[in-house]
C-alpha atoms as a PDB file:
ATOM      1  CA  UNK A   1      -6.241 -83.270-144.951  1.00  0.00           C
ATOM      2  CA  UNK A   2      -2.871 -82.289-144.265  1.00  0.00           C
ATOM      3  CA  UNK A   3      -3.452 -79.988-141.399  1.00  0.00           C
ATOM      4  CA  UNK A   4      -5.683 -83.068-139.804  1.00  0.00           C
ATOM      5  CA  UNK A   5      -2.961 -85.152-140.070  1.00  0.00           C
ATOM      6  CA  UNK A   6      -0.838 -82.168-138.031  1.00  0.00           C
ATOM      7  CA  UNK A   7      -3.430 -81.606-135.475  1.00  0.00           C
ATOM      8  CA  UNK A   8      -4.161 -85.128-134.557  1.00  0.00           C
ATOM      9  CA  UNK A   9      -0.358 -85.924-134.122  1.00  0.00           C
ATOM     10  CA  UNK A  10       0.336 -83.059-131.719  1.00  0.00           C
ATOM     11  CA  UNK A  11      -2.837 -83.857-130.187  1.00  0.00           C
ATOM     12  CA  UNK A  12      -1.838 -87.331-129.001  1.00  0.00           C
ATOM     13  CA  UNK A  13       1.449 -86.347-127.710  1.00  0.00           C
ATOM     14  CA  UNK A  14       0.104 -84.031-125.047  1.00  0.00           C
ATOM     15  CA  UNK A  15      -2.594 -86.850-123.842  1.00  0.00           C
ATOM     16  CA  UNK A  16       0.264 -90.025-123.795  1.00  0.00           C
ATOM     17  CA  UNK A  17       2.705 -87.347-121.488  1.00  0.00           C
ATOM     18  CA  UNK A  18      -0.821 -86.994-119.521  1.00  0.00           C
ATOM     19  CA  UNK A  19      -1.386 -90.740-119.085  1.00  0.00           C
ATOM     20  CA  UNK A  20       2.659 -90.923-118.099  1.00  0.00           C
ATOM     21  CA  UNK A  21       2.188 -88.765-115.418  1.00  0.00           C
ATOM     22  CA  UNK A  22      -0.842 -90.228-114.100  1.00  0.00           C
ATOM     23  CA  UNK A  23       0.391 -93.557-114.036  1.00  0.00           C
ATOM     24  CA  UNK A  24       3.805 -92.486-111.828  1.00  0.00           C
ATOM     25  CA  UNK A  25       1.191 -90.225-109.100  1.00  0.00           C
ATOM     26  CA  UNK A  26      -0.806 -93.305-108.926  1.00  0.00           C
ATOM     27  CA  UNK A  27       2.279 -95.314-107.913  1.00  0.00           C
ATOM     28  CA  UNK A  28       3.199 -92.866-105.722  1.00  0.00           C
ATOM     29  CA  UNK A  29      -0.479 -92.926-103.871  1.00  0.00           C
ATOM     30  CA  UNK A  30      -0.064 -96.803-103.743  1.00  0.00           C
ATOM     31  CA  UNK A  31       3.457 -96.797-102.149  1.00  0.00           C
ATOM     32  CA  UNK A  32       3.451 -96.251 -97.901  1.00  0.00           C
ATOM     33  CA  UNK A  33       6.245 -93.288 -97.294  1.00  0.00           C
ATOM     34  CA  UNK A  34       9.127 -94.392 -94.913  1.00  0.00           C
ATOM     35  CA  UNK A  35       7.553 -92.396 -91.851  1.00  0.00           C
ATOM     36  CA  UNK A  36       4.413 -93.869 -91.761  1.00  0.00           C
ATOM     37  CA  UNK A  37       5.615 -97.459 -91.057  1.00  0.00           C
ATOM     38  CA  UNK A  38       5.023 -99.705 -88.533  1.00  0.00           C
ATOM     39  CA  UNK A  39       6.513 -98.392 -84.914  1.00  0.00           C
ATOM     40  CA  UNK A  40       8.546-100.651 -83.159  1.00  0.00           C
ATOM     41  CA  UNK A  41       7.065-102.466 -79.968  1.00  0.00           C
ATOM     42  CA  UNK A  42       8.305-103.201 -76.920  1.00  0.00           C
ATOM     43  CA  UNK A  43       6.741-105.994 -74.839  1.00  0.00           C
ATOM     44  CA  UNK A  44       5.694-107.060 -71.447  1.00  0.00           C
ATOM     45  CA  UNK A  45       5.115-110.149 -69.493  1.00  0.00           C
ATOM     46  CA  UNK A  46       3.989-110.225 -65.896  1.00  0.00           C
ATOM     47  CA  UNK A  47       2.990-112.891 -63.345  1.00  0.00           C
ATOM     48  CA  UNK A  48       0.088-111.037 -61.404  1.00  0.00           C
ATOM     49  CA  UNK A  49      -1.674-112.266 -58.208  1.00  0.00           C
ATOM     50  CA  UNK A  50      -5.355-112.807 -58.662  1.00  0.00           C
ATOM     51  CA  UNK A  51      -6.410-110.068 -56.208  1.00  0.00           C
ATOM     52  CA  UNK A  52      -4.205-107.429 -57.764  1.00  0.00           C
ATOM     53  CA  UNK A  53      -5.171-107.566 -61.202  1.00  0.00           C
ATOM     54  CA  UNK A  54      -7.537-105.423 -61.523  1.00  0.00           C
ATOM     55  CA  UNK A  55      -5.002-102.521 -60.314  1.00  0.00           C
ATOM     56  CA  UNK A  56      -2.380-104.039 -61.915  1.00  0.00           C
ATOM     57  CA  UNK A  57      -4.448-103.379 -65.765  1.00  0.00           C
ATOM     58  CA  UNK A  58      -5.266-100.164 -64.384  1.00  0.00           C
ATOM     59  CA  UNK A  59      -1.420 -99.335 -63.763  1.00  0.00           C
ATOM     60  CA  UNK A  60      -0.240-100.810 -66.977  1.00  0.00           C
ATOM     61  CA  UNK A  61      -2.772 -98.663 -69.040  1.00  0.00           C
ATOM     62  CA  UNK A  62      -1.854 -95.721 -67.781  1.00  0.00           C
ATOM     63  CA  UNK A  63       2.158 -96.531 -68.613  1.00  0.00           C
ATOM     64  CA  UNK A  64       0.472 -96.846 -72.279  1.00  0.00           C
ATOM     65  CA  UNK A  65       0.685-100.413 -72.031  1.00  0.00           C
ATOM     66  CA  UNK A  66      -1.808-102.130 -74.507  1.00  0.00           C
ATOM     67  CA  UNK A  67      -2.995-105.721 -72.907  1.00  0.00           C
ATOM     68  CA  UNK A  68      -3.456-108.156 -75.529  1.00  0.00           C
ATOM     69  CA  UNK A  69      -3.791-111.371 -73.818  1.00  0.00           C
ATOM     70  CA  UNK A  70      -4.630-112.605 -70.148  1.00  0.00           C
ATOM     71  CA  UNK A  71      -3.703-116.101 -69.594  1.00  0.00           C
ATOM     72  CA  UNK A  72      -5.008-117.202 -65.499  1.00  0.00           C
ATOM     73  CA  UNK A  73      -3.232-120.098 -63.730  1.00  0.00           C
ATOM     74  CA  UNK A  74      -5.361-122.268 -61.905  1.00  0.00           C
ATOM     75  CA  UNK A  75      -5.767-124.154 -58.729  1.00  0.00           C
ATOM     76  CA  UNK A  76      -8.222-127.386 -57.850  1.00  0.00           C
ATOM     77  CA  UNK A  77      -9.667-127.350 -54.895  1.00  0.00           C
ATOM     78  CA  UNK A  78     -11.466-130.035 -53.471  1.00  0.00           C
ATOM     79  CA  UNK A  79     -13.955-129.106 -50.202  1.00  0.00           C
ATOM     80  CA  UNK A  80     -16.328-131.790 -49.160  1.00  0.00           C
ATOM     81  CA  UNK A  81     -16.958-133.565 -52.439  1.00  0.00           C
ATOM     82  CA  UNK A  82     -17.445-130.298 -54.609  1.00  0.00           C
ATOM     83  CA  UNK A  83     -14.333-129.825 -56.801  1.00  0.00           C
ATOM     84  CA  UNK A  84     -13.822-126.024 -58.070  1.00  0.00           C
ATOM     85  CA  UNK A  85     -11.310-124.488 -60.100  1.00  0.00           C
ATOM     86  CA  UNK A  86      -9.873-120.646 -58.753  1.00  0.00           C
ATOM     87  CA  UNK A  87      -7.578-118.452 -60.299  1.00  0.00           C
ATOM     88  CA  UNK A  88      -4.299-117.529 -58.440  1.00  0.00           C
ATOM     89  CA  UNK A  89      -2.441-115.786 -60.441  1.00  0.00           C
ATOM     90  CA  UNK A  90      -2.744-114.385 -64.373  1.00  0.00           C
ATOM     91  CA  UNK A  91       0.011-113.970 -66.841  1.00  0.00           C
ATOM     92  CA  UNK A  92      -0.035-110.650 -68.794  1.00  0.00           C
ATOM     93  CA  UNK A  93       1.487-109.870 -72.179  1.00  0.00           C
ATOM     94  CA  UNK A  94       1.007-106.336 -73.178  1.00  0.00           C
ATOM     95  CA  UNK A  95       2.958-103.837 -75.882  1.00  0.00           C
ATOM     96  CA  UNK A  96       3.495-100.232 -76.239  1.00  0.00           C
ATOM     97  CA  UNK A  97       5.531 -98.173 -78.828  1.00  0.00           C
ATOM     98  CA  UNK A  98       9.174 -97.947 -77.965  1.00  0.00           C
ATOM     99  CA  UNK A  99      10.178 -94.595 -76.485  1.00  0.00           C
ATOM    100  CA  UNK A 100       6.954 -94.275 -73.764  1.00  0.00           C
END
């Protein structure tokens, strides 16, 4: 009875230091190190005319520019009776990582 009593003291000690130690690597698995964050951006806005665009987003690319959003200005015209709506110009916004 005695050397029960011995065993199943020293037994638990070894297994609560286990469950310590697991606990403090899963909080370190959890956490996001300092040099994986989030780069900093730099960001881009450009008035384009409508018949450069294309080469425009094809110049900006290869400068590592992401495009997120293509906004085009409009003009009415207004030719015997039919009214139509064409694009002159687009505003870009793109970002890249600082330092390209």
């Amino acid at each position: 009875m005695m050397v029960t009593r011995f065993l199943s003291r020293h037994v638990w000690v070894p297994i609560g230091l286990l469950l310590v130690v697991a606990m403090f690597a899963s909080a370190q698995v959890g956490s996001t190190p300092a040099s994986s964050a989030k780069p900093k951006l730099e960001y881009l806005h450009q008035e384009v005319k409508s018949d450069a665009v294309v080469q425009t987003l094809n110049d900006l690319d290869k400068q590592g520019w992401e495009v997120f959003q293509v906004i085009p200005s409009w003009t009415i015209k207004n030719d015997n009776g039919e009214t139509a709506l064409t694009p002159t110009s687009y505003q870009l916004f793109g970002r890249r990582a600082l330092g390209k």
